[in-house]
Protein backbone atom coordinates (compact mmCIF):
# COMPACT_ATOMS: atom_id res chain seq x y z
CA UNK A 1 248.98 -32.33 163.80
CA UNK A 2 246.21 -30.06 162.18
CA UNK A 3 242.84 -30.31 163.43
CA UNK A 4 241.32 -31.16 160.25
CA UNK A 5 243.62 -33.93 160.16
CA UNK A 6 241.19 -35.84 163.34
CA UNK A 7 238.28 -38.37 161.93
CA UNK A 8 235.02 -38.18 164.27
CA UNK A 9 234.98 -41.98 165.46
CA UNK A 10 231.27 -41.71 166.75
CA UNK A 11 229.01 -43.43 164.49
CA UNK A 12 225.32 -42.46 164.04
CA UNK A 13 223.90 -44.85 165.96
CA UNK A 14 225.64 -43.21 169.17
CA UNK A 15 223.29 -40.51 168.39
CA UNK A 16 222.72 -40.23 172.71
CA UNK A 17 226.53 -40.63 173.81
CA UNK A 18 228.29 -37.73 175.52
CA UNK A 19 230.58 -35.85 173.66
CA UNK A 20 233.39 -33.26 173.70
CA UNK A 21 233.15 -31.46 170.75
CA UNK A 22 235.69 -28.78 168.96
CA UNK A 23 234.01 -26.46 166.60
CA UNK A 24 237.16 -26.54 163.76
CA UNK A 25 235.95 -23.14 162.77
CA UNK A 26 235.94 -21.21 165.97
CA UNK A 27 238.21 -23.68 168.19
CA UNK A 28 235.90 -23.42 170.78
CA UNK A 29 235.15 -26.69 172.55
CA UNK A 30 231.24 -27.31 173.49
CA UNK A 31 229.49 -30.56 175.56
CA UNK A 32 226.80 -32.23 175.09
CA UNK A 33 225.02 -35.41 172.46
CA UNK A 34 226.82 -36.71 170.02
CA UNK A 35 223.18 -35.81 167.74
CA UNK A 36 224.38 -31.96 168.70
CA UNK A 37 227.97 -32.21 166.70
CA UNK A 38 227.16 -34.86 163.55
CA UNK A 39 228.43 -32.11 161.18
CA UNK A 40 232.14 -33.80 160.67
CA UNK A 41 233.28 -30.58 158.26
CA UNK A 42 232.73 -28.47 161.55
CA UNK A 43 233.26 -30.66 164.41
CA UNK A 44 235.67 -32.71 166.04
CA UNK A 45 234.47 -35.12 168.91
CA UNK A 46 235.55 -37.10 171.96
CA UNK A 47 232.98 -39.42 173.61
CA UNK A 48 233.24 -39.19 177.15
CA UNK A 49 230.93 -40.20 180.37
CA UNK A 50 227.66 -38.72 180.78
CA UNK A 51 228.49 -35.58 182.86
CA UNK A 52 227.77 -35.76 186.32
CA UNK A 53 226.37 -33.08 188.56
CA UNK A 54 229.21 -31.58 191.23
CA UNK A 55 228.16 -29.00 194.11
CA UNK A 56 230.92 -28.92 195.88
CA UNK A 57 234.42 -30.62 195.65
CA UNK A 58 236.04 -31.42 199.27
CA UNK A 59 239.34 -31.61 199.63
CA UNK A 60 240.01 -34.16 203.14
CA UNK A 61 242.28 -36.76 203.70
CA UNK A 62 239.54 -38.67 205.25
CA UNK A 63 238.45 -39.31 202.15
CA UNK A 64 238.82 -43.07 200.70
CA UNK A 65 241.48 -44.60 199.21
CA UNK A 66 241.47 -44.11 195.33
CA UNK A 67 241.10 -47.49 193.48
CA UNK A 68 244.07 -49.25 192.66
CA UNK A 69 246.76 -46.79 194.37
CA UNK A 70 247.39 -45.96 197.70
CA UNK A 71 246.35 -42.26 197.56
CA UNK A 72 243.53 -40.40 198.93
CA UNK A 73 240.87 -38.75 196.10
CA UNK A 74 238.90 -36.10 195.81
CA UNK A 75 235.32 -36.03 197.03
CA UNK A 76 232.58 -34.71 195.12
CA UNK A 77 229.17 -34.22 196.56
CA UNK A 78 225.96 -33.34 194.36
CA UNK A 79 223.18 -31.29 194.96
CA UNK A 80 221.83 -33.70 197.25
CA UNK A 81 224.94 -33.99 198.83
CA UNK A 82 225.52 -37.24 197.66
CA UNK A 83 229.55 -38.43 197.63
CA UNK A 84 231.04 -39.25 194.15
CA UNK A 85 235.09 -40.71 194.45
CA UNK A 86 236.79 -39.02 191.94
CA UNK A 87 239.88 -39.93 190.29
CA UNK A 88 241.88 -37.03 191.19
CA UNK A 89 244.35 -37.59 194.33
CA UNK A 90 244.97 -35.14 197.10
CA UNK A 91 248.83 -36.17 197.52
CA UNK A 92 250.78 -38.16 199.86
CA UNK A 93 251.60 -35.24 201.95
CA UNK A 94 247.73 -35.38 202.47
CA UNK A 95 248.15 -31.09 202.04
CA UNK A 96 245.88 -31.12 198.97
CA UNK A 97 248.89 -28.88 197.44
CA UNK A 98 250.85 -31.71 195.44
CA UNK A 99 250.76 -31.99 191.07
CA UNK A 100 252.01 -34.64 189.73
CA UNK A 101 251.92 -38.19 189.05
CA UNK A 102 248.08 -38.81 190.68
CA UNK A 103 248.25 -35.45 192.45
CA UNK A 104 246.01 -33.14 191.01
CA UNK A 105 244.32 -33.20 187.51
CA UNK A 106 242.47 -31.33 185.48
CA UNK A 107 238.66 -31.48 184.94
CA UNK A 108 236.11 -29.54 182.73
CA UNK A 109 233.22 -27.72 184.06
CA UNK A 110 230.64 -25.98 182.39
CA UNK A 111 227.21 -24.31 183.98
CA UNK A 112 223.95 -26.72 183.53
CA UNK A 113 223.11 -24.68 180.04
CA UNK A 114 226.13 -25.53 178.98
CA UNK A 115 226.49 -21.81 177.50
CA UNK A 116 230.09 -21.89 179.83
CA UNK A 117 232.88 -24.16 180.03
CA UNK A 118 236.13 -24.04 181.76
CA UNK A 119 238.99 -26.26 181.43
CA UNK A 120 240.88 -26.26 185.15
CA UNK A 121 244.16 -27.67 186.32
CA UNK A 122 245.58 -27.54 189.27
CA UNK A 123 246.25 -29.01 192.28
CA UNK A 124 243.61 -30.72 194.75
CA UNK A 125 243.16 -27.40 196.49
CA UNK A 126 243.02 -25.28 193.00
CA UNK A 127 240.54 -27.44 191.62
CA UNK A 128 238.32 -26.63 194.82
CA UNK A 129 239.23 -23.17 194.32
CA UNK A 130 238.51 -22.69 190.99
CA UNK A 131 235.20 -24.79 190.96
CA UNK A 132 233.83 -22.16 193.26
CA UNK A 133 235.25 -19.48 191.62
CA UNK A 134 233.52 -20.63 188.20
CA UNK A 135 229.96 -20.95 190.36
CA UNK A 136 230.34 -17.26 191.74
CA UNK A 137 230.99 -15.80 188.20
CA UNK A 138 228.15 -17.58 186.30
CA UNK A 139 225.39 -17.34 188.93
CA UNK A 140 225.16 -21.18 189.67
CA UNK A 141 224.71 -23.58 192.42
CA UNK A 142 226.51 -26.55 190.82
CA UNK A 143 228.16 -27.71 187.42
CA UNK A 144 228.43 -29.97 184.95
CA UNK A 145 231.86 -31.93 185.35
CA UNK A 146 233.14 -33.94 182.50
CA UNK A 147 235.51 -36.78 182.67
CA UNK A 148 238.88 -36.59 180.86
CA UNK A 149 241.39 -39.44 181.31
CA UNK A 150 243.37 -38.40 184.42
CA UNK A 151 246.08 -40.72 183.77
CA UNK A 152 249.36 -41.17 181.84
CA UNK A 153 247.65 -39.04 178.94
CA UNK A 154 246.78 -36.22 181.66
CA UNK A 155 249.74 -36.02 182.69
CA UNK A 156 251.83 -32.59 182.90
CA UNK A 157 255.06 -32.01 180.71
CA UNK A 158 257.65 -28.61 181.28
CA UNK A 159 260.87 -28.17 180.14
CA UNK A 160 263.23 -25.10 181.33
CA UNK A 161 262.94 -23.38 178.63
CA UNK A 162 259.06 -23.56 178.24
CA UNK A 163 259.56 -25.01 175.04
CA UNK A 164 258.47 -28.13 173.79
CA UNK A 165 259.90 -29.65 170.68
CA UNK A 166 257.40 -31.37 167.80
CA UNK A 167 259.50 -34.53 168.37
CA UNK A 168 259.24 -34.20 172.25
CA UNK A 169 255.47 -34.04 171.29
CA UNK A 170 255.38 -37.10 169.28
CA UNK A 171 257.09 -38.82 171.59
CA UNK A 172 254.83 -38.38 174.85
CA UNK A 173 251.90 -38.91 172.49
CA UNK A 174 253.17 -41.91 171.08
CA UNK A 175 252.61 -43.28 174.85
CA UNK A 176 249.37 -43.70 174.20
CA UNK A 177 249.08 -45.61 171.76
CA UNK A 178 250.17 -49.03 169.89
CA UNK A 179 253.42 -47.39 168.21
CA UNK A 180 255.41 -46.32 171.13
């Protein structure tokens, strides 16, 4: 499906929600207010959770058991070193090294300007990684981390070929949502 094809759903009395917006023009995704990205001829946006402040992401099987499955998560800490669960698992082999099902995820960081973003996947351990590795490059003590559905939708999808077909595409869409 063409971008242009998307309808903002955010009306303009959401003016304060937290958004994930993609400029059509550039492709270049941006966070912040939904007041930011009102221009529907050059946006595209996603309401999301207000961002939350990570430091550090620690990767421990002593961490608690993630709501609803019997997995370990991810702990984040903040500045003040206060512990945020995340929804993110570690794996049942504990390692930190497992994708897959509620192993590993994918989150989106960007510095507290907002001027950088990344988008990382990975496992437990990779996400750790690569949080730290985004700090070091930009100059920053902690992040902005935005939530993205970690669930069926998040889910990864290879075939051998590292192709996947338009219908295969349709298909694990239609997943999420009322016509599958």
């Amino acid at each position: 499906m063409e971008v242009s094809k998307y309808k903002n759903v955010l009306s303009s009395d959401k003016d304060n929600s937290t958004v994930i917006a993609l400029d059509r023009s550039t492709g270049k995704i941006s966070m912040g207010l939904f007041k930011e990205f009102k221009d529907k001829d050059q946006y595209v946006v996603s309401e999301t959770w207000v961002a939350k402040d990570v430091a550090k992401i620690n990767v421990s099987p002593s961490n608690g058991y993630m709501s609803g499955i019997y997995q370990k998560g991810l702990a984040l800490y903040d500045t003040n070193g206060v512990y945020m669960d995340f929804p993110i698992g570690i794996g049942k082999g504990e390692s930190g090294n497992e994708l897959g099902g509620y192993s590993g995820g994918k989150i989106l960081v960007s510095t507290p300007d907002k001027k950088h973003s990344w988008f990382v996947y990975g496992t437990a351990n990779q996400l750790s990684e690569q949080l730290e590795e985004f700090k070091k490059t930009y100059g920053v003590d902690h992040v902005w981390r935005y939530d993205l559905d970690q669930k069926a939708y998040a889910q990864t999808y290879q075939t051998r070929d590292k192709n996947i077909s338009a219908k295969k595409l349709r298909t694990l869409d239609n997943f999420n949502s009322a016509a599958s």
